[in-house]
Protein backbone atom coordinates (compact mmCIF):
# COMPACT_ATOMS: atom_id res chain seq x y z
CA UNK A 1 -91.82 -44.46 120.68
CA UNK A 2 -93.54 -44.28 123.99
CA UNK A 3 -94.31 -47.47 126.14
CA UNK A 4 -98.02 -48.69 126.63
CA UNK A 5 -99.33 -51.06 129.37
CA UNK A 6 -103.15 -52.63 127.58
CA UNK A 7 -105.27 -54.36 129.70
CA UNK A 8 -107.90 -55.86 127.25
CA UNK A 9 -108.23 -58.47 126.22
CA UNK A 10 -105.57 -59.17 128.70
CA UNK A 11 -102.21 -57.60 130.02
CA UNK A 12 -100.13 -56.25 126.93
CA UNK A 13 -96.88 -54.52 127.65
CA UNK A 14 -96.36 -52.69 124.26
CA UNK A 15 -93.58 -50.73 122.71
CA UNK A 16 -90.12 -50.49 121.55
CA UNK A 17 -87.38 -53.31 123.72
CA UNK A 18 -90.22 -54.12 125.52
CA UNK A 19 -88.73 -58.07 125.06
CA UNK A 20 -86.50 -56.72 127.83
CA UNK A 21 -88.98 -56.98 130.23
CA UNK A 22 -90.07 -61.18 130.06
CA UNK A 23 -87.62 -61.83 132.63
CA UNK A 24 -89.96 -59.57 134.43
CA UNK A 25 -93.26 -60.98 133.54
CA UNK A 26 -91.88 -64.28 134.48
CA UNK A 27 -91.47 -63.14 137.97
CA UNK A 28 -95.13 -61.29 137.64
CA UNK A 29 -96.44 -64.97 137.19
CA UNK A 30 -94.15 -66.64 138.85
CA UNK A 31 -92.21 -68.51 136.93
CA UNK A 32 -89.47 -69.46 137.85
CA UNK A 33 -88.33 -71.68 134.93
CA UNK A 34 -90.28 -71.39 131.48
CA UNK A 35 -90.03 -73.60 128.50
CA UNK A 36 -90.06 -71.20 125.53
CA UNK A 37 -91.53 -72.62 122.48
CA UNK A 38 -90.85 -71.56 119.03
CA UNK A 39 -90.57 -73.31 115.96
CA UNK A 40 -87.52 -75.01 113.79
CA UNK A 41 -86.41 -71.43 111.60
CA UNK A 42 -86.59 -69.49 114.54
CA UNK A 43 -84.82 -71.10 117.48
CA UNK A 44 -81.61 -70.29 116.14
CA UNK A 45 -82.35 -66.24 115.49
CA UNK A 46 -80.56 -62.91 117.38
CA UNK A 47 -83.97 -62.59 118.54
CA UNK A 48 -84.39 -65.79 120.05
CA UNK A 49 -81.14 -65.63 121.94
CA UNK A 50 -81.20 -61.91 122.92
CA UNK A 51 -84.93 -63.32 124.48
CA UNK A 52 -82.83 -66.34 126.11
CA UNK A 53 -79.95 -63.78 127.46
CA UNK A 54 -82.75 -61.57 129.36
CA UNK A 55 -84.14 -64.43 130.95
CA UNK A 56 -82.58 -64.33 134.41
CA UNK A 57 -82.90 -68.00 135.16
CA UNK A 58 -83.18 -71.28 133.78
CA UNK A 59 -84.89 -71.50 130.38
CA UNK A 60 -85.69 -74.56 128.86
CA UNK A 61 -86.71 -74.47 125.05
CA UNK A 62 -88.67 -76.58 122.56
CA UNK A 63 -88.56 -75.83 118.56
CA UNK A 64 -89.94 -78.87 116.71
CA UNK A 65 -93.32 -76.79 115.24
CA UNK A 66 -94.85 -77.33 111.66
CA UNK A 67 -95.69 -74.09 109.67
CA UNK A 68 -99.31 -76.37 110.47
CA UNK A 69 -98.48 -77.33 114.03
CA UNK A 70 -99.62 -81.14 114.96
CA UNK A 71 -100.79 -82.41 118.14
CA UNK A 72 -97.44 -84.32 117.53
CA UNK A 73 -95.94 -81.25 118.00
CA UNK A 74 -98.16 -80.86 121.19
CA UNK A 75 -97.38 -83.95 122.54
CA UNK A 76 -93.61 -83.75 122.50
CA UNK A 77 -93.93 -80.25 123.89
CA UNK A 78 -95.42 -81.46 126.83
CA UNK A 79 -93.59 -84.46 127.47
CA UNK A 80 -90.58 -81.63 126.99
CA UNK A 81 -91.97 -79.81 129.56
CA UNK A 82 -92.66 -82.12 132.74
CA UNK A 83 -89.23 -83.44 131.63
CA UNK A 84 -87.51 -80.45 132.21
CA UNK A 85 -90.13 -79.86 135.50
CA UNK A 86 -91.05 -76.67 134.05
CA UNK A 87 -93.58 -74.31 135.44
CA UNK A 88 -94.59 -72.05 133.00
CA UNK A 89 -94.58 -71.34 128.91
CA UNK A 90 -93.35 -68.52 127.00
CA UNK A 91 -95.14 -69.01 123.20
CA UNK A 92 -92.74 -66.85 121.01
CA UNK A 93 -92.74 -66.53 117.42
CA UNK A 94 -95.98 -66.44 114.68
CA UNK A 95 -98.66 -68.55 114.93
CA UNK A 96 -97.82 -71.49 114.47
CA UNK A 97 -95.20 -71.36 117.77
CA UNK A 98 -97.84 -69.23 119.70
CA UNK A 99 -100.58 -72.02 118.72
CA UNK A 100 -98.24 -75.06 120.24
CA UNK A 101 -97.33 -73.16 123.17
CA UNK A 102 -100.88 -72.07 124.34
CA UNK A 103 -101.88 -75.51 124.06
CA UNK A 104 -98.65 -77.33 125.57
CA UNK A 105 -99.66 -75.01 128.58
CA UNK A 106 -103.16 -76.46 128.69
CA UNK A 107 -102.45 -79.54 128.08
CA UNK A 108 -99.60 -80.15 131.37
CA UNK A 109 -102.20 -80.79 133.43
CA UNK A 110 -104.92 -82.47 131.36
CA UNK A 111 -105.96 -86.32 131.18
CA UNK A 112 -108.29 -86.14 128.69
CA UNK A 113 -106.81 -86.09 124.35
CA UNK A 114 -106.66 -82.84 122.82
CA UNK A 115 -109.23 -83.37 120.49
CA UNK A 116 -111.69 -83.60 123.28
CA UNK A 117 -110.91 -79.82 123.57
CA UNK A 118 -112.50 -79.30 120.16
CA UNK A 119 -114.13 -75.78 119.90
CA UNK A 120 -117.51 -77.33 119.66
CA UNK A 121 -120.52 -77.17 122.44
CA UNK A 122 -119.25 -77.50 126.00
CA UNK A 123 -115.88 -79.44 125.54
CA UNK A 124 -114.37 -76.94 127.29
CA UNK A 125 -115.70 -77.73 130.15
CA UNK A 126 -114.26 -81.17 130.59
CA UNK A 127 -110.46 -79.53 131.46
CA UNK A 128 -109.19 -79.54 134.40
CA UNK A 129 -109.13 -75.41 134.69
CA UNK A 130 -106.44 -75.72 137.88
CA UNK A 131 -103.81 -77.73 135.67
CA UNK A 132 -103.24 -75.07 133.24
CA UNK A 133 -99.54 -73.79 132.82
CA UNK A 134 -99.30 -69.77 132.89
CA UNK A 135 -98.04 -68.62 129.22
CA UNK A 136 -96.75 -65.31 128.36
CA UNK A 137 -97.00 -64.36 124.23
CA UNK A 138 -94.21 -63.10 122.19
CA UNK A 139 -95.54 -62.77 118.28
CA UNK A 140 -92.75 -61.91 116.20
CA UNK A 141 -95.20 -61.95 112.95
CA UNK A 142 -98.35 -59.56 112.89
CA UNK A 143 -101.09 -62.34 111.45
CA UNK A 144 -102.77 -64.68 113.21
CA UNK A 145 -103.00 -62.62 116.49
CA UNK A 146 -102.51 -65.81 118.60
CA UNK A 147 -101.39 -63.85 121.08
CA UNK A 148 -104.52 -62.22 122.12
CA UNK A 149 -106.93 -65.72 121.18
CA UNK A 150 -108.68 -67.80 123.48
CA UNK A 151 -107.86 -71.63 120.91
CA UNK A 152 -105.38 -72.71 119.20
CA UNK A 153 -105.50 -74.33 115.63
CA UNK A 154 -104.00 -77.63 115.43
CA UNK A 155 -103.70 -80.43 112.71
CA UNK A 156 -105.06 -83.56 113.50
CA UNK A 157 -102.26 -85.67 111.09
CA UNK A 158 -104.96 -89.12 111.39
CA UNK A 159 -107.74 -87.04 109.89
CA UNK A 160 -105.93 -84.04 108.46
CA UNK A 161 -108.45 -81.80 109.57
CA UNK A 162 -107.43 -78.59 111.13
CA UNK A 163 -108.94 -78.64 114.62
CA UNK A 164 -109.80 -75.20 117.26
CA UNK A 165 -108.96 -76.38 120.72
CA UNK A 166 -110.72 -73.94 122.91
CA UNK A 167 -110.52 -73.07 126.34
CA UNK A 168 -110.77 -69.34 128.56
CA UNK A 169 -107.43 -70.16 129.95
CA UNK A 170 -105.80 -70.35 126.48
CA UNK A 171 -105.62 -66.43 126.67
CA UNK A 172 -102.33 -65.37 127.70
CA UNK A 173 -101.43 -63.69 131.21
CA UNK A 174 -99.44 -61.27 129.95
CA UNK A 175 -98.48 -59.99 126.05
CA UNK A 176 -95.27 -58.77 124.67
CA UNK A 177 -95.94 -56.28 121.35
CA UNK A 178 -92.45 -55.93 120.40
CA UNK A 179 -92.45 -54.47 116.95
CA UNK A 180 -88.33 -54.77 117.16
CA UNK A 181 -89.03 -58.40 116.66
CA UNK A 182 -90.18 -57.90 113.65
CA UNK A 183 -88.23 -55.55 111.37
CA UNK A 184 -86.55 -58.97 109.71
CA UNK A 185 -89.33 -60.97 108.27
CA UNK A 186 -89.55 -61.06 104.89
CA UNK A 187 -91.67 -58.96 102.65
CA UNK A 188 -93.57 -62.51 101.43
CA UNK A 189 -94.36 -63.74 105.23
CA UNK A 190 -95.63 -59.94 106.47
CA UNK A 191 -97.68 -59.60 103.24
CA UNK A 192 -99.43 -63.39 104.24
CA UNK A 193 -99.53 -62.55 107.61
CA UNK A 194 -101.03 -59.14 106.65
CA UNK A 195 -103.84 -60.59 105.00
CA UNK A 196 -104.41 -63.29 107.69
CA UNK A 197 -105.03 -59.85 109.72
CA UNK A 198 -107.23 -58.67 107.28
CA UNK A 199 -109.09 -61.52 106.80
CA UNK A 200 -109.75 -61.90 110.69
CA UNK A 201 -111.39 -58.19 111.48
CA UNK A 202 -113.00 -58.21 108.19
CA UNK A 203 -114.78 -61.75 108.59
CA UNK A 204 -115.80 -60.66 112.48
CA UNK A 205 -117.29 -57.48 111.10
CA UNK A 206 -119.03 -59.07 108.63
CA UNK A 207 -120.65 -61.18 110.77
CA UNK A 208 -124.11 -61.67 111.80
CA UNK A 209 -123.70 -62.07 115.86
CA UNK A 210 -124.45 -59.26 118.18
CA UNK A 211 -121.22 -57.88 119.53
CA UNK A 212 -120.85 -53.84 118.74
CA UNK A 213 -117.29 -53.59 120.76
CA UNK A 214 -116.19 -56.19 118.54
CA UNK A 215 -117.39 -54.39 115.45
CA UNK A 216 -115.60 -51.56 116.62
CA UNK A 217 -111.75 -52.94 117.21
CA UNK A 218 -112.44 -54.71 113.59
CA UNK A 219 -113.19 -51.51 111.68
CA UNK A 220 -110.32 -50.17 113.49
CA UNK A 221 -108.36 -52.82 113.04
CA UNK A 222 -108.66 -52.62 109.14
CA UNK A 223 -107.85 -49.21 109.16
CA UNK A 224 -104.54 -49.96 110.34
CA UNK A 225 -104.27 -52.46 107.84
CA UNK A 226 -104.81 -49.90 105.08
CA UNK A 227 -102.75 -47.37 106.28
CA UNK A 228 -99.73 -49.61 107.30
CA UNK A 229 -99.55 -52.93 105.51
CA UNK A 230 -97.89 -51.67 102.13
CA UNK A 231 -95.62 -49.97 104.10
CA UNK A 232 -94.31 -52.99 106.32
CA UNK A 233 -93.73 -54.87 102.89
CA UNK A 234 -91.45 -52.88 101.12
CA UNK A 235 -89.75 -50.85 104.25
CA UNK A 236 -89.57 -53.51 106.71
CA UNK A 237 -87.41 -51.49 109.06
CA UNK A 238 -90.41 -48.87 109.38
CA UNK A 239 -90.95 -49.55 113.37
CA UNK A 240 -94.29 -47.25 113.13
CA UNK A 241 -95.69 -49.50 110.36
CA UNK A 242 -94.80 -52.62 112.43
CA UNK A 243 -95.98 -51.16 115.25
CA UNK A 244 -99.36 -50.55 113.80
CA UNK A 245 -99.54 -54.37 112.04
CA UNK A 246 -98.62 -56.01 115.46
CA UNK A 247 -101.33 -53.73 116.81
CA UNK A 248 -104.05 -54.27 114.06
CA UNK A 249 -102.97 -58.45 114.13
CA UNK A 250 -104.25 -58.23 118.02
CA UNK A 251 -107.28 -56.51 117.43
CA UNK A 252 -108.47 -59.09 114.58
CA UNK A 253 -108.14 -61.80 117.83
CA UNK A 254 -109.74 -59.85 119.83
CA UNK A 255 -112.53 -59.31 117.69
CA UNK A 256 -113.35 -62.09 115.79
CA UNK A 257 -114.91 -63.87 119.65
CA UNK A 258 -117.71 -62.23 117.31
CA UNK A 259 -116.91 -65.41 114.72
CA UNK A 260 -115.65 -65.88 111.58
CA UNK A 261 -116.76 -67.11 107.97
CA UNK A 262 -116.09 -68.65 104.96
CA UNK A 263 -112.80 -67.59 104.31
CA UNK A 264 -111.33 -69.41 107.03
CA UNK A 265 -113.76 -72.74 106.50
CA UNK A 266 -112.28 -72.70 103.12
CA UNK A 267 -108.54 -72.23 104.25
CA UNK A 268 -108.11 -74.54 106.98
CA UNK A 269 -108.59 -77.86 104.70
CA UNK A 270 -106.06 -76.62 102.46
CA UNK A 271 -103.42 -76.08 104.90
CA UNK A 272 -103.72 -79.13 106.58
CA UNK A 273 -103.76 -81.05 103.23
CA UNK A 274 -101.72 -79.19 101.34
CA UNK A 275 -99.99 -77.26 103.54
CA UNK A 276 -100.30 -73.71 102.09
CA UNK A 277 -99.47 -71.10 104.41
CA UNK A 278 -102.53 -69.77 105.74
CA UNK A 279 -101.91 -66.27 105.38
CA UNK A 280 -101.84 -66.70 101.98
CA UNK A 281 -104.69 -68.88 101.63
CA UNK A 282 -106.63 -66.33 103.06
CA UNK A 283 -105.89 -63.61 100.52
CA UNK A 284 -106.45 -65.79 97.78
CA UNK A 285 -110.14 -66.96 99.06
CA UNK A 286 -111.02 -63.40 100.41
CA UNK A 287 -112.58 -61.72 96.81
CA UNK A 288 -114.56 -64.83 96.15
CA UNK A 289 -116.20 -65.47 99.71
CA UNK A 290 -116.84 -61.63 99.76
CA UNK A 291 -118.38 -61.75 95.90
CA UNK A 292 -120.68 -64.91 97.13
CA UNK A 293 -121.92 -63.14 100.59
CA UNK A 294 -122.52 -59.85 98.86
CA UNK A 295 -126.42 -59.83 98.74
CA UNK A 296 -126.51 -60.09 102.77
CA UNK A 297 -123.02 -57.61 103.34
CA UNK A 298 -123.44 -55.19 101.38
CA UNK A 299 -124.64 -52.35 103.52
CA UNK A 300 -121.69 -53.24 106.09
CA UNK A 301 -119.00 -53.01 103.51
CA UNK A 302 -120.49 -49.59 102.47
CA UNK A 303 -120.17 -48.65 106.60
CA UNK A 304 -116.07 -50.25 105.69
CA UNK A 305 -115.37 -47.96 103.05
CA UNK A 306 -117.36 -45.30 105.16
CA UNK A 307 -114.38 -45.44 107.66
CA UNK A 308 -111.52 -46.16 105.70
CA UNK A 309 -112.38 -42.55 103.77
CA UNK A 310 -112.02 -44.62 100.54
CA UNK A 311 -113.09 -42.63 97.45
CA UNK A 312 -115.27 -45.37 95.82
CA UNK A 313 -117.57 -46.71 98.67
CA UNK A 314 -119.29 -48.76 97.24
CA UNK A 315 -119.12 -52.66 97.82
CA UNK A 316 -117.02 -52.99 94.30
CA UNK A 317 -114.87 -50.22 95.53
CA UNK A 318 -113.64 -52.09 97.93
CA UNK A 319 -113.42 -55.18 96.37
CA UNK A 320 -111.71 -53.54 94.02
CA UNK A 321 -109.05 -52.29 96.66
CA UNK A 322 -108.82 -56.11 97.99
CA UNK A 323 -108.03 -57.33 94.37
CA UNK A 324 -105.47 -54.15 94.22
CA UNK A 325 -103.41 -54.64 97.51
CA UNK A 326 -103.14 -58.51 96.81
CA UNK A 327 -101.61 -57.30 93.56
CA UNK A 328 -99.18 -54.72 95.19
CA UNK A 329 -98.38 -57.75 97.54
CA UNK A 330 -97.87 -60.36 94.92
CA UNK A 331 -100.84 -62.42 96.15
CA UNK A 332 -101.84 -65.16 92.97
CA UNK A 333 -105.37 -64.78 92.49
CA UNK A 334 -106.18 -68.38 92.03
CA UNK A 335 -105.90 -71.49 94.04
CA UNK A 336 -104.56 -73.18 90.85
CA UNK A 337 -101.64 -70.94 91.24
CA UNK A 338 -100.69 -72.61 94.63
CA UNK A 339 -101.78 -76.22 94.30
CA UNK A 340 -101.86 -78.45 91.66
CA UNK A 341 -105.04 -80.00 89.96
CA UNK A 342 -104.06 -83.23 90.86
CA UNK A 343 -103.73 -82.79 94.67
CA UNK A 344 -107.25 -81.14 94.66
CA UNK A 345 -109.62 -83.34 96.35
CA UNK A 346 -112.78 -81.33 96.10
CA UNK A 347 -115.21 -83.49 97.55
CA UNK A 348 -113.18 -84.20 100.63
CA UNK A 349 -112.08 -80.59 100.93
CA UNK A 350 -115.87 -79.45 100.47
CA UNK A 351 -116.94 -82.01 103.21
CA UNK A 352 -114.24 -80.62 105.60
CA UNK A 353 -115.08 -77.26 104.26
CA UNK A 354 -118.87 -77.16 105.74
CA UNK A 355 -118.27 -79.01 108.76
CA UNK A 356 -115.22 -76.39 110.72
CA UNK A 357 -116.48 -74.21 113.47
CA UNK A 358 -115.75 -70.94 111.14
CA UNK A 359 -118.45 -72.00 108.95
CA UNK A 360 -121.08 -71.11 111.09
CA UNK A 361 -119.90 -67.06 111.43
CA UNK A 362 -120.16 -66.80 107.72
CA UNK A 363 -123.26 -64.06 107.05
CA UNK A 364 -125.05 -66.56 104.04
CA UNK A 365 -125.69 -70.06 105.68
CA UNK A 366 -123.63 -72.57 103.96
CA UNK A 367 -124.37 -75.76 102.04
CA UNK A 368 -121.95 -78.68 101.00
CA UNK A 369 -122.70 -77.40 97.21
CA UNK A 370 -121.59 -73.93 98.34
CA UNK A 371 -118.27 -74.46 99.48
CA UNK A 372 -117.94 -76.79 96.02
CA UNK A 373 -118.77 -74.22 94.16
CA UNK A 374 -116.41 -71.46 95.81
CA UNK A 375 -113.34 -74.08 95.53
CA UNK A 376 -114.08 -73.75 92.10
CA UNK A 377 -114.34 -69.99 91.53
CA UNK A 378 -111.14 -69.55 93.76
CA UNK A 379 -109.38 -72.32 91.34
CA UNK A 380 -110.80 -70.99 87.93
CA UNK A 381 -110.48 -67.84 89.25
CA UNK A 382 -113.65 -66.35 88.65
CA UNK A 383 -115.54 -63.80 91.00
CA UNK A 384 -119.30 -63.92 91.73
CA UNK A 385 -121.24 -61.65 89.28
């Protein structure tokens, strides 16, 4: 496989054993001793200390991240990291790891809380842009595309909402698209994190805001999706199809500046109260957010199918392939399947529902009722007519 050096929306070194060269993109940044954070499973992989052994100097390392990271897990990584009187952050592993290191980074030099940081208005603007750590991204799962994002999701464990800390400087310096570093995750975490793809360029394509280059890397991004995904499930040592996944998980980043919907408004109150992976609680919400916004995407999911040379295009032709690949991937079709009645709090949920940032990308504008109502399809399992 040949070697690739991306520049947008930052620097990506991409390829085969291109985790050989972090020891160089420390120097590039100079760093001269990084604290790599990854999270509890991981720390302990070949991976992690082949990454370790091609670091040519002193590498500190922090692994306490939730499959939901915390600002707890914030916290201690950046008391971790003046501690150790490091200069730099190397965010390696899926989300979750690449989420706590981007904001450990960005939050060395800060005074303010995190939550100040929330992706709403101008908060922004209230960091301290000269304090920020440099961070270099290693994703070893091809989902969330943390690598190439400009916030980090983190839980909030007083509220249990899931907050977006945003800043510019959350964007890695440089990105490492190994897909190596991914031939050994299991066929149930690179179906989730598949879908977590999918969900990301679809949701920024299917949304209203004005950003054609955007449009572009999503339609591409899906393509990849439908040509690879299947493929990285059941023949994980494919390096082409990983290749592709890492690739498409990037682009849904990149393009989804554009904004986001439903899906995601509806997922990120379940994972931080129930803690379901949010891979997977994308897939299951995806058919009933795309049933309810039909009347106002209908014409853009033609334009999908258009470009992914599917022979039904039509809008139920590619639900229908949704409903099909979440099959092939062992996806449950209902909410009910992954959380018990009991723990459902649908008010609350609702109310945390409408109020996240993602809620604003969605095509339909959203009411309180709305988001009731779609708990309840996803839980009874019933589709929009």
């Amino acid at each position: 496989m040949s070697k690739f050096n991306w520049n947008y929306p930052t620097t990506m070194w991409v390829g085969e054993n291109r985790i050989k060269d972090i020891s160089l993109a420390c120097k590039t940044l100079t760093i001269k001793k990084p604290l790599l954070v990854t999270d509890s499973d991981l720390v302990n992989s070949e991976i992690v200390k082949k990454t370790i052994e091609n670091l040519d100097m002193t590498t500190e390392v922090y692994s306490n991240v939730k499959g939901n990271p915390t600002g707890t897990n914030v916290e201690e990584g950046v008391n971790f990291f003046k501690k150790k009187n490091c200069d730099g952050v190397i965010a390696f592993g899926g989300g979750s790891a690449l989420d706590v290191g981007k904001a450990v980074a960005f939050m060395t030099g800060q005074t303010l809380p995190i939550w100040n940081f929330e992706d709403v208005g101008d908060n922004w603007k209230k960091a301290n842009p000269d304090k920020i750590a440099p961070i270099i991204a290693v994703p070893t799962t091809a989902g969330t595309g943390s690598e190439t994002g400009r916030a980090s999701v983190i839980l909030n464990e007083k509220t249990g909402v899931k907050n977006i800390i945003f800043h510019p400087k959350f964007l890695p310096s440089i990105v490492i698209l190994d897909p190596l570093l991914t031939v050994e995750l299991p066929p149930k975490i690179t179906a989730a994190t598949g879908m977590d793809a999918l969900a990301h360029n679809l949701e920024a394509y299917c949304s209203p805001s004005y950003h054609p280059m955007a449009d572009g890397i999503a339609l591409e991004g899906m393509r990849l999706i439908k040509n690879w995904l299947l493929e990285a499930v059941k023949n994980g040592s494919n390096v082409e199809a990983r290749m592709n996944m890492l690739t498409a998980a990037s682009m849904g980043s990149t393009a989804f500046q554009k904004g986001l919907g439903a899906i995601h408004s509806l997922s990120h109150p379940i994972n931080g109260l129930n803690n379901v992976h949010h891979g997977l609680s994308n897939a299951i919400f995806m058919p009933y957010v795309l049933t309810f916004n039909k009347d106002v995407i209908e014409n853009k999911i033609i334009k999908v199918c258009e470009y992914l040379e599917m022979e039904d295009k039509s809008f139920d032709g590619f639900l229908n392939w949704i409903l099909d690949l979440r099959k092939k991937l062992n996806i449950p079709h209902k909410l009910s399947e992954v959380i018990k009645e009991e723990n459902f709090e649908l008010d609350r949920l609702s109310k945390m529902a409408l109020n996240d940032p993602s809620t604003g990308g969605n095509p339909k504008k959203l009411t309180e009722n709305d988001m009731k109502i779609l708990y309840q399809h996803s839980m009874s399992g019933e589709l929009f007519k």
